[in-house]
C-alpha atoms as a PDB file:
ATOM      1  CA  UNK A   1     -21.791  34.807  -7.937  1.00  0.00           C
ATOM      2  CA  UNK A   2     -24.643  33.669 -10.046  1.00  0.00           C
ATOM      3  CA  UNK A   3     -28.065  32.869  -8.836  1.00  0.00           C
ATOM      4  CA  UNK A   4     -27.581  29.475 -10.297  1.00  0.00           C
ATOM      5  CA  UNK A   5     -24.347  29.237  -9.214  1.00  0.00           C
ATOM      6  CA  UNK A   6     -25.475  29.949  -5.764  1.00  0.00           C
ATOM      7  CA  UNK A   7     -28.619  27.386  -6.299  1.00  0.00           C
ATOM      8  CA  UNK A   8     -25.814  24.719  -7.399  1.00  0.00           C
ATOM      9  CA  UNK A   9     -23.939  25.264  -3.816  1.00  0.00           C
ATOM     10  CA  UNK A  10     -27.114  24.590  -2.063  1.00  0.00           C
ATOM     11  CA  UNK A  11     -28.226  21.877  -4.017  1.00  0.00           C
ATOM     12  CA  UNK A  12     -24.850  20.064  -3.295  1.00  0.00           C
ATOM     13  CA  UNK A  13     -25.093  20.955   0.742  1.00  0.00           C
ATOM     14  CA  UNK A  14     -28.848  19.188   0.563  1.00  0.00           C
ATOM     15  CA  UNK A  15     -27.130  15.886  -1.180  1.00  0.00           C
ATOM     16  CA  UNK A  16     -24.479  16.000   1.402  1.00  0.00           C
ATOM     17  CA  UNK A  17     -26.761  15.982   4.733  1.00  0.00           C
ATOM     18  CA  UNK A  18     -26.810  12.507   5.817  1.00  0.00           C
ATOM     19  CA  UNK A  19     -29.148  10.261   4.635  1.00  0.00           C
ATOM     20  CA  UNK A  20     -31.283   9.861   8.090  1.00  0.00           C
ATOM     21  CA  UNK A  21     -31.462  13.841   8.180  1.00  0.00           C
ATOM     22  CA  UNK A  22     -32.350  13.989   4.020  1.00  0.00           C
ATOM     23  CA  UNK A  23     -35.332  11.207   5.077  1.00  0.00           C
ATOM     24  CA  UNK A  24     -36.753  13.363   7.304  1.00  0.00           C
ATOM     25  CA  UNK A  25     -37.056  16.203   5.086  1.00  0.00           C
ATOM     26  CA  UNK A  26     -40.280  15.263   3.703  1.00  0.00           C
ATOM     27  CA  UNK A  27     -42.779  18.054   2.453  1.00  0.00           C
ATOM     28  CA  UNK A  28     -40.153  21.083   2.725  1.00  0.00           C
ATOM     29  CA  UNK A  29     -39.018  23.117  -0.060  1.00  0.00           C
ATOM     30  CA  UNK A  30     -35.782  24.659   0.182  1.00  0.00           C
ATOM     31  CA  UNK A  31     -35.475  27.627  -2.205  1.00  0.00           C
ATOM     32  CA  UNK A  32     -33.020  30.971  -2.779  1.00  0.00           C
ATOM     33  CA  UNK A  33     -34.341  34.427  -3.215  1.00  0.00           C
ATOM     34  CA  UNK A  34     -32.570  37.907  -3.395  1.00  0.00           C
ATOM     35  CA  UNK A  35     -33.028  39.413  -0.322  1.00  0.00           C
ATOM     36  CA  UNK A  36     -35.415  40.679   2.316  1.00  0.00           C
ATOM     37  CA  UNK A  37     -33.534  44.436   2.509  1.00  0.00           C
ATOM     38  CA  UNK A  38     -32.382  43.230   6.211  1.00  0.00           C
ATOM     39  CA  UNK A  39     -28.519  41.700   5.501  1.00  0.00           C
ATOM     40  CA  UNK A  40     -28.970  40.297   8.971  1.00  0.00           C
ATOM     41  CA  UNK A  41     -31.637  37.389   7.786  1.00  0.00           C
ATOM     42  CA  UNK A  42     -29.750  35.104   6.189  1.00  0.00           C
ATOM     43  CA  UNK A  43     -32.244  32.193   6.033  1.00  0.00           C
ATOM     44  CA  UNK A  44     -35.913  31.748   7.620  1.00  0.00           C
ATOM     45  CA  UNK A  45     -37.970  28.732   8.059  1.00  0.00           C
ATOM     46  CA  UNK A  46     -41.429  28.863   7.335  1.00  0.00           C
ATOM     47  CA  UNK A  47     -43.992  25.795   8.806  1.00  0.00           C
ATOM     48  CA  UNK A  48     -45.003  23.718  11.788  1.00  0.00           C
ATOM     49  CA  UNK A  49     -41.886  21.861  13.039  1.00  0.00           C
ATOM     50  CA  UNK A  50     -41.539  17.985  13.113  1.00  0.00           C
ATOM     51  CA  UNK A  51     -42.126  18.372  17.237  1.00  0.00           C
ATOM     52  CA  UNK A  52     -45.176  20.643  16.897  1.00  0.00           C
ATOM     53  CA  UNK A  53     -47.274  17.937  14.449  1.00  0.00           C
ATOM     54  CA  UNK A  54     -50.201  16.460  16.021  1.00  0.00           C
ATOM     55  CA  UNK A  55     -51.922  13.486  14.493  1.00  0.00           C
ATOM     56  CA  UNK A  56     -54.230  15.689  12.452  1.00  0.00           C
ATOM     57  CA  UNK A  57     -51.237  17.404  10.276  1.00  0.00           C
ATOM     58  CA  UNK A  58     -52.103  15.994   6.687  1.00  0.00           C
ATOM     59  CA  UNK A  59     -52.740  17.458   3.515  1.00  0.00           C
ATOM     60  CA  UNK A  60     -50.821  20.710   4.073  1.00  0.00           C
ATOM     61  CA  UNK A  61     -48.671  22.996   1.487  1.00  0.00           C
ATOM     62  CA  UNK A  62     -44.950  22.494   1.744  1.00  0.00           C
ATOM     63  CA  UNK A  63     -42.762  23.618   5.127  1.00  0.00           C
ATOM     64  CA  UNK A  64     -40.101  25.898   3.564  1.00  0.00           C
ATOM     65  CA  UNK A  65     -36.358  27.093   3.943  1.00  0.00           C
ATOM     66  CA  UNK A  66     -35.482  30.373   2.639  1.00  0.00           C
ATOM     67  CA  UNK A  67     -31.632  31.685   1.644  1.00  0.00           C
ATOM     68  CA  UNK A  68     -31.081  34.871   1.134  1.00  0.00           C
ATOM     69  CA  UNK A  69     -28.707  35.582  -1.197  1.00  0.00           C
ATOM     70  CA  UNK A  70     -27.571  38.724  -0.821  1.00  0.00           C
ATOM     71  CA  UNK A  71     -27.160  38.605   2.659  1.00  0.00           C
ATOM     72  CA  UNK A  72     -25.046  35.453   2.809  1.00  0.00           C
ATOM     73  CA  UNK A  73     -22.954  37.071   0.263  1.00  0.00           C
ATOM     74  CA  UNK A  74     -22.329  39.856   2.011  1.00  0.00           C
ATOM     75  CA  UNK A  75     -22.100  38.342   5.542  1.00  0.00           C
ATOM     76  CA  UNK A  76     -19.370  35.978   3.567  1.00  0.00           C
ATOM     77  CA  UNK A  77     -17.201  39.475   2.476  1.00  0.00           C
ATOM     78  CA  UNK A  78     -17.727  40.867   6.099  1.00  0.00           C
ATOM     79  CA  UNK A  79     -16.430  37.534   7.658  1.00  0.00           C
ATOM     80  CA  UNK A  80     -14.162  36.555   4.696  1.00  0.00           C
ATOM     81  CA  UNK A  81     -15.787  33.143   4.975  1.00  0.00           C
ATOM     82  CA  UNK A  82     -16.514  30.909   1.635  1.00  0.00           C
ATOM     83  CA  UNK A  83     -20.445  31.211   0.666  1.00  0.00           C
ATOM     84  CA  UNK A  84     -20.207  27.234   0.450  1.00  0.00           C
ATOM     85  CA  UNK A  85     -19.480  27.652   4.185  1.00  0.00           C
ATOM     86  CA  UNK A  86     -22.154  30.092   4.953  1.00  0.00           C
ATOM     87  CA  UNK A  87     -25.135  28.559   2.735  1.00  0.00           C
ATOM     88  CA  UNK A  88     -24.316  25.324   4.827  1.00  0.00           C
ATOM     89  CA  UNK A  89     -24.399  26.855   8.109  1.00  0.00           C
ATOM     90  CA  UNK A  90     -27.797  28.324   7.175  1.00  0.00           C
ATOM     91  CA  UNK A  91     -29.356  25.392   5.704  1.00  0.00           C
ATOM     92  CA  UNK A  92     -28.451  23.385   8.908  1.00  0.00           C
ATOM     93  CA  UNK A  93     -29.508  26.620  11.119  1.00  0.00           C
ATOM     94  CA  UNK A  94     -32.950  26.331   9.555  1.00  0.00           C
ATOM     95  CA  UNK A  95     -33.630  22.602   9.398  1.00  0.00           C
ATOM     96  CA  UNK A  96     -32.990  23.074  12.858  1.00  0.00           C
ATOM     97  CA  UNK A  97     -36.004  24.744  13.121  1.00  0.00           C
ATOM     98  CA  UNK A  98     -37.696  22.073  11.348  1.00  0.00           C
ATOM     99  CA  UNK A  99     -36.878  19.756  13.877  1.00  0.00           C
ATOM    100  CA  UNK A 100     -38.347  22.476  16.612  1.00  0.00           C
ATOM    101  CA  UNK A 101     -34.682  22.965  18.163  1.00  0.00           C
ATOM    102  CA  UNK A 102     -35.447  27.562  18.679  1.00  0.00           C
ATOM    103  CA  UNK A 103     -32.823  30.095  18.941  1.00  0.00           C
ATOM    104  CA  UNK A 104     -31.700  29.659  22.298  1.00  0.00           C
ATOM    105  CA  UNK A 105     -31.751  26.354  22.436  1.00  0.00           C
ATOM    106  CA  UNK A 106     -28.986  25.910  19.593  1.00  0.00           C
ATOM    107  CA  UNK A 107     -26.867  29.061  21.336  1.00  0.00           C
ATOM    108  CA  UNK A 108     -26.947  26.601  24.628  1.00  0.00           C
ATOM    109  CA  UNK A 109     -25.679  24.225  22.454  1.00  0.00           C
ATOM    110  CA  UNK A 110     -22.780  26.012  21.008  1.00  0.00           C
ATOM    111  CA  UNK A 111     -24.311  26.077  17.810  1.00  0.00           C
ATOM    112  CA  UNK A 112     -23.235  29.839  17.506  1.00  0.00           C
END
């Protein structure tokens, strides 16, 4: 698959997140690179999460998702799951983060 092919499927999985989840993406930058050289990262969130915001948090650069390209690609061969599938699963994964919802927190949850 093409980068911008790939870009296009994530694009399309940020217009589909309902529109009280879209409103509270404000200042985040979702963007696709390559790879990190570790096929287990699929995505990584980068910022201070919604919870974690005092009063003071103004004027700051961007919060930001990462996909990894590669890796979802190649988790998608080793599961034989579609990379629309995957690259949604990771977006929502990572805005979890932005809400402050950790790890084990979304594994009690079922989220895994």
């Amino acid at each position: 698959m093409t980068r911008r092919q790939f870009e296009k499927l994530v694009r399309e999985t940020l217009k589909a997140l309902p529109k009280d989840i879209r409103q509270k993406l404000k200042n985040i930058d979702v963007v696709v690179e390559e790879g990190t050289g570790d096929e287990d990262v699929l995505g990584q969130y980068e910022g201070v999460s919604l919870k974690d915001r005092g009063e003071g948090y103004s004027m700051v650069l961007p919060d930001k998702i990462t996909l990894f390209k590669r890796a979802i690609e190649a988790e998608c061969r080793e599961t034989r799951r579609s990379v629309r599938g995957e690259i949604r699963d990771t977006v929502l994964h990572e805005i979890a983060h932005h809400f402050g919802i950790c790890d084990d927190r979304m594994d009690d949850l079922g989220v895994y």
